[in-house]
Protein backbone atom coordinates (compact mmCIF):
# COMPACT_ATOMS: atom_id res chain seq x y z
CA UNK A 1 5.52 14.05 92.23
CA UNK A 2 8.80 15.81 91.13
CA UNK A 3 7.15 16.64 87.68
CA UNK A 4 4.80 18.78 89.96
CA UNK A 5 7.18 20.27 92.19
CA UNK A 6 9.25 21.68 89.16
CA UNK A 7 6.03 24.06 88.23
CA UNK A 8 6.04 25.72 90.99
CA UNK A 9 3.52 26.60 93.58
CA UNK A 10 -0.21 25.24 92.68
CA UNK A 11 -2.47 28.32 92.11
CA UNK A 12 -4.57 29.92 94.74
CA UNK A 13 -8.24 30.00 95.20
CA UNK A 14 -9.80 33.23 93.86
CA UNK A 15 -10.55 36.60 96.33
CA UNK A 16 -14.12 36.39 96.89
CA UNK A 17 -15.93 39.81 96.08
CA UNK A 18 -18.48 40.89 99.11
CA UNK A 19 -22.09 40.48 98.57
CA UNK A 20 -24.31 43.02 97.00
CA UNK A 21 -26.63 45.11 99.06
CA UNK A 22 -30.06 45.02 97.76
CA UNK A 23 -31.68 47.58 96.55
CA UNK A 24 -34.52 49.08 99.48
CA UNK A 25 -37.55 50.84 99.54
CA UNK A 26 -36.41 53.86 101.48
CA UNK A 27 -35.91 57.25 99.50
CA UNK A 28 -31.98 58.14 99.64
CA UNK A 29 -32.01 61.64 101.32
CA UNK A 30 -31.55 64.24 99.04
CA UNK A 31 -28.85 66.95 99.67
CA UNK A 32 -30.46 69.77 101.64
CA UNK A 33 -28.83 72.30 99.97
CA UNK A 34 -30.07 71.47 97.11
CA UNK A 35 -33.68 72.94 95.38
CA UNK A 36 -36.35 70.02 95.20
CA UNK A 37 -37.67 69.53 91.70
CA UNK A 38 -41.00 70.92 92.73
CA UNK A 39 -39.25 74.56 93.80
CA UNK A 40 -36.67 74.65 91.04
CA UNK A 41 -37.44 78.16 89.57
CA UNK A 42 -38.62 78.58 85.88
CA UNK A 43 -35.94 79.89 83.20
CA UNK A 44 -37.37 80.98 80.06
CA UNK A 45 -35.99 79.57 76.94
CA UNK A 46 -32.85 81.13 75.43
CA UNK A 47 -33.82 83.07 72.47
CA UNK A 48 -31.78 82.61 69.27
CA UNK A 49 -30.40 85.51 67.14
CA UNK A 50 -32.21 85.30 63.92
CA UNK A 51 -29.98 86.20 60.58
CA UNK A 52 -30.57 87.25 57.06
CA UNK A 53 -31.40 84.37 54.60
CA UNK A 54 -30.84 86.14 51.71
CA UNK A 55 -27.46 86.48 49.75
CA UNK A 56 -26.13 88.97 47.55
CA UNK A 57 -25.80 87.22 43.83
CA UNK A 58 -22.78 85.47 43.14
CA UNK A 59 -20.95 86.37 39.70
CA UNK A 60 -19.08 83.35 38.30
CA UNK A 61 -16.40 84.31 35.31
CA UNK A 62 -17.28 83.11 32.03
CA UNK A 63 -15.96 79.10 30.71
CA UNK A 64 -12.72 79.01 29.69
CA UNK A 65 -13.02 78.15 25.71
CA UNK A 66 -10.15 75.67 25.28
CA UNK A 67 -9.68 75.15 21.09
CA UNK A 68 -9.75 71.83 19.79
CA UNK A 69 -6.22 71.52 18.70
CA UNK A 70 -5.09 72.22 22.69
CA UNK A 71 -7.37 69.77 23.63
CA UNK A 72 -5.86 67.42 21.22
CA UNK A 73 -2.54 67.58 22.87
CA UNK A 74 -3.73 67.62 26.62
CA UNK A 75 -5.81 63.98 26.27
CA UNK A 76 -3.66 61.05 27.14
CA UNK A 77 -3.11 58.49 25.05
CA UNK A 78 -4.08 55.35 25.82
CA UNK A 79 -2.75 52.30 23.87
CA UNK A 80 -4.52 48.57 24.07
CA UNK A 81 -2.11 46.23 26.17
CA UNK A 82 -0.55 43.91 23.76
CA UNK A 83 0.48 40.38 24.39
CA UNK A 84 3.54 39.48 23.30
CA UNK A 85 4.79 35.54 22.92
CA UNK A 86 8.86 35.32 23.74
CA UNK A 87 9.02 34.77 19.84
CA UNK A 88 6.93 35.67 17.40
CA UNK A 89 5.53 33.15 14.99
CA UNK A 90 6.99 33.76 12.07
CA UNK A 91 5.11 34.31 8.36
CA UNK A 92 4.50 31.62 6.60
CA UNK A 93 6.71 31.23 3.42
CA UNK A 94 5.21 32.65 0.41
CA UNK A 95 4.09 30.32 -2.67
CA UNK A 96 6.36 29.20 -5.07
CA UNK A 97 7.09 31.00 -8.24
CA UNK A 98 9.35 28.44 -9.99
CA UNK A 99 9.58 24.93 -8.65
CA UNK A 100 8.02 22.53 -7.74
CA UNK A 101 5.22 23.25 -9.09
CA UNK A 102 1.64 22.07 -7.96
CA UNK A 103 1.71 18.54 -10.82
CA UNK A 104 5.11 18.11 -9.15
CA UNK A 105 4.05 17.76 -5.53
CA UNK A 106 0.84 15.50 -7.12
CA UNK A 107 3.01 13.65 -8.43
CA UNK A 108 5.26 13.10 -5.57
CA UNK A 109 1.63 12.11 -3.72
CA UNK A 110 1.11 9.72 -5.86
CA UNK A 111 4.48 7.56 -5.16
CA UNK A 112 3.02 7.67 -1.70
CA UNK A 113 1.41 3.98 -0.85
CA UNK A 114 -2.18 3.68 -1.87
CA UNK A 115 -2.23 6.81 -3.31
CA UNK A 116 -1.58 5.89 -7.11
CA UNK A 117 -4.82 5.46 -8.02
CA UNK A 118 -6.39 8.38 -6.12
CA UNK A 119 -7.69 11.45 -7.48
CA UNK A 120 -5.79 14.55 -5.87
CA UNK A 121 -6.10 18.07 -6.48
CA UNK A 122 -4.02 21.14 -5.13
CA UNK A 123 -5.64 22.79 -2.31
CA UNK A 124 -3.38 25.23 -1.20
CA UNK A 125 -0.03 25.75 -2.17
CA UNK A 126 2.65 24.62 -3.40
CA UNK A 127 4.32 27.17 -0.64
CA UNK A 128 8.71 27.42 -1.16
CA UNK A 129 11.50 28.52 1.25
CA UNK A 130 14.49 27.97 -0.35
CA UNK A 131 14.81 24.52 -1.08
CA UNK A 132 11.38 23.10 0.92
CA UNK A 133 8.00 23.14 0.04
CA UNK A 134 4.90 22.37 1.69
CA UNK A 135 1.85 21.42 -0.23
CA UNK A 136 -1.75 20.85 0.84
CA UNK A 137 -3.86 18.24 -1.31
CA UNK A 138 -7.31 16.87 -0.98
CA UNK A 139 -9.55 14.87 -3.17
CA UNK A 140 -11.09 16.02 -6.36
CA UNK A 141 -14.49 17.31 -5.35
CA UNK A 142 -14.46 16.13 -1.89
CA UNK A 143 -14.03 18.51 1.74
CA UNK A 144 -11.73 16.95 3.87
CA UNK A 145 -8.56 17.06 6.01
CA UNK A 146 -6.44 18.20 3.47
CA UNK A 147 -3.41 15.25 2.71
CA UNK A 148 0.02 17.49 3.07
CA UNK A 149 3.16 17.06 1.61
CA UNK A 150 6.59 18.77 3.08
CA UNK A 151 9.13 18.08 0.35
CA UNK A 152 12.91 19.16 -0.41
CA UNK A 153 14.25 20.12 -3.85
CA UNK A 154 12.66 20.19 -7.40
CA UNK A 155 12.25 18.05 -10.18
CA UNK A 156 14.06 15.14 -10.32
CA UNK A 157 15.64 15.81 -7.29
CA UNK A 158 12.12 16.31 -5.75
CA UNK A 159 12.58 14.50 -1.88
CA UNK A 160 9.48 13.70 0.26
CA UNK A 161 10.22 14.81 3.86
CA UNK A 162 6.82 14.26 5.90
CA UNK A 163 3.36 13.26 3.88
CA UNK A 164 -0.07 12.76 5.24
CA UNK A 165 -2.63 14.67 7.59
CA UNK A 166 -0.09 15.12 10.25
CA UNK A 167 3.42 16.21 9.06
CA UNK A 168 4.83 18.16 11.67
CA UNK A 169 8.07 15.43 12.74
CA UNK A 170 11.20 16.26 13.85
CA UNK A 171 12.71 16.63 10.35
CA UNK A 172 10.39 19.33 9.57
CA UNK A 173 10.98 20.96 13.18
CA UNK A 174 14.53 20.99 13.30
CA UNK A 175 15.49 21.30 10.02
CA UNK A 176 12.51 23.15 7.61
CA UNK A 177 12.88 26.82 7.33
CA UNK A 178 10.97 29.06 9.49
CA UNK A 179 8.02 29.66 6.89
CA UNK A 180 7.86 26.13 6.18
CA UNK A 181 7.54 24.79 9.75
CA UNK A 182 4.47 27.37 10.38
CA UNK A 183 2.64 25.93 7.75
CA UNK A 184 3.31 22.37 8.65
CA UNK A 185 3.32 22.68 12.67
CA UNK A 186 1.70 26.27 12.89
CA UNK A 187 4.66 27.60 14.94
């Protein structure tokens, strides 16, 4: 009971509204004053001023003749949108024109276990950046995942760094020149 009391008075029942008179049969008088509709007097129907639909010719001046060269200048210039990465992916290093050569990096392959025996060819490359190289081999007359080799120095001091169909490792991320490491990881 004192939860109620603390809301405050309880509401009130609604005003009721009278009731509505019913419409009756009777005619409402009319004002007296007024003219029935049967003795309203006649007005004839407003007549409208007619006007002239013709117009005197309009004479426009002649185009303005704008040469080509104006034109030219006045168009704007709209360029494509181009996406730009934060950094661009470099070029990939250019191939070698010294050492190693492509026998070299075969070579090298074939140190490579199980590979002695098989018959490689140079697909692509050998590619240099200063002292790496990246190589892409396959089998003689066969299409397939190229076999890749990501090697440091030349000639004797020719070092394998990654080999196989996946060579992108951490060596080759952290520490392979910027045209090598597109060619082995593709960024």
């Amino acid at each position: 009971m004192a939860l109620l009391s603390a809301c405050g008075e309880p509401p009130q029942p609604q005003p009721t509204s009278p009731t509505y008179a019913t419409a009756s049969a009777a005619p409402v008088p009319l004002d007296p004053a007024l003219p029935t509709p049967a003795t309203q007097p006649l007005t004839p129907p407003a007549t409208v001023p007619t006007y002239a639909t013709t117009y005197p010719p309009l004479t426009l001046p002649p185009p303005a003749t704008i040469p080509p060269a104006t034109i030219a200048t006045l168009a704007p210039t709209t360029t494509a949108p181009t996406e730009k990465s934060p950094t661009p992916t470099p070029s990939h290093a250019p191939k070698c024109t010294t050492v190693p050569t492509g026998p070299e990096i075969v070579a090298l392959a074939k140190k490579e276990e199980g590979m002695a025996k098989v018959p490689l060819v140079v697909q692509e490359g050998p590619f240099c950046s200063g002292t790496w190289s990246f190589t892409a081999l396959g089998l003689k007359g066969v299409e397939e995942d190229p076999f890749m080799i990501v090697a440091t120095g030349s000639g004797a001091t020719l070092t394998r760094v990654a080999a196989g169909s996946e060579v992108c490792i951490n060596p080759v991320q952290n520490s392979a020149p910027p045209g090598i490491r597109v060619l082995a990881c593709g960024f």
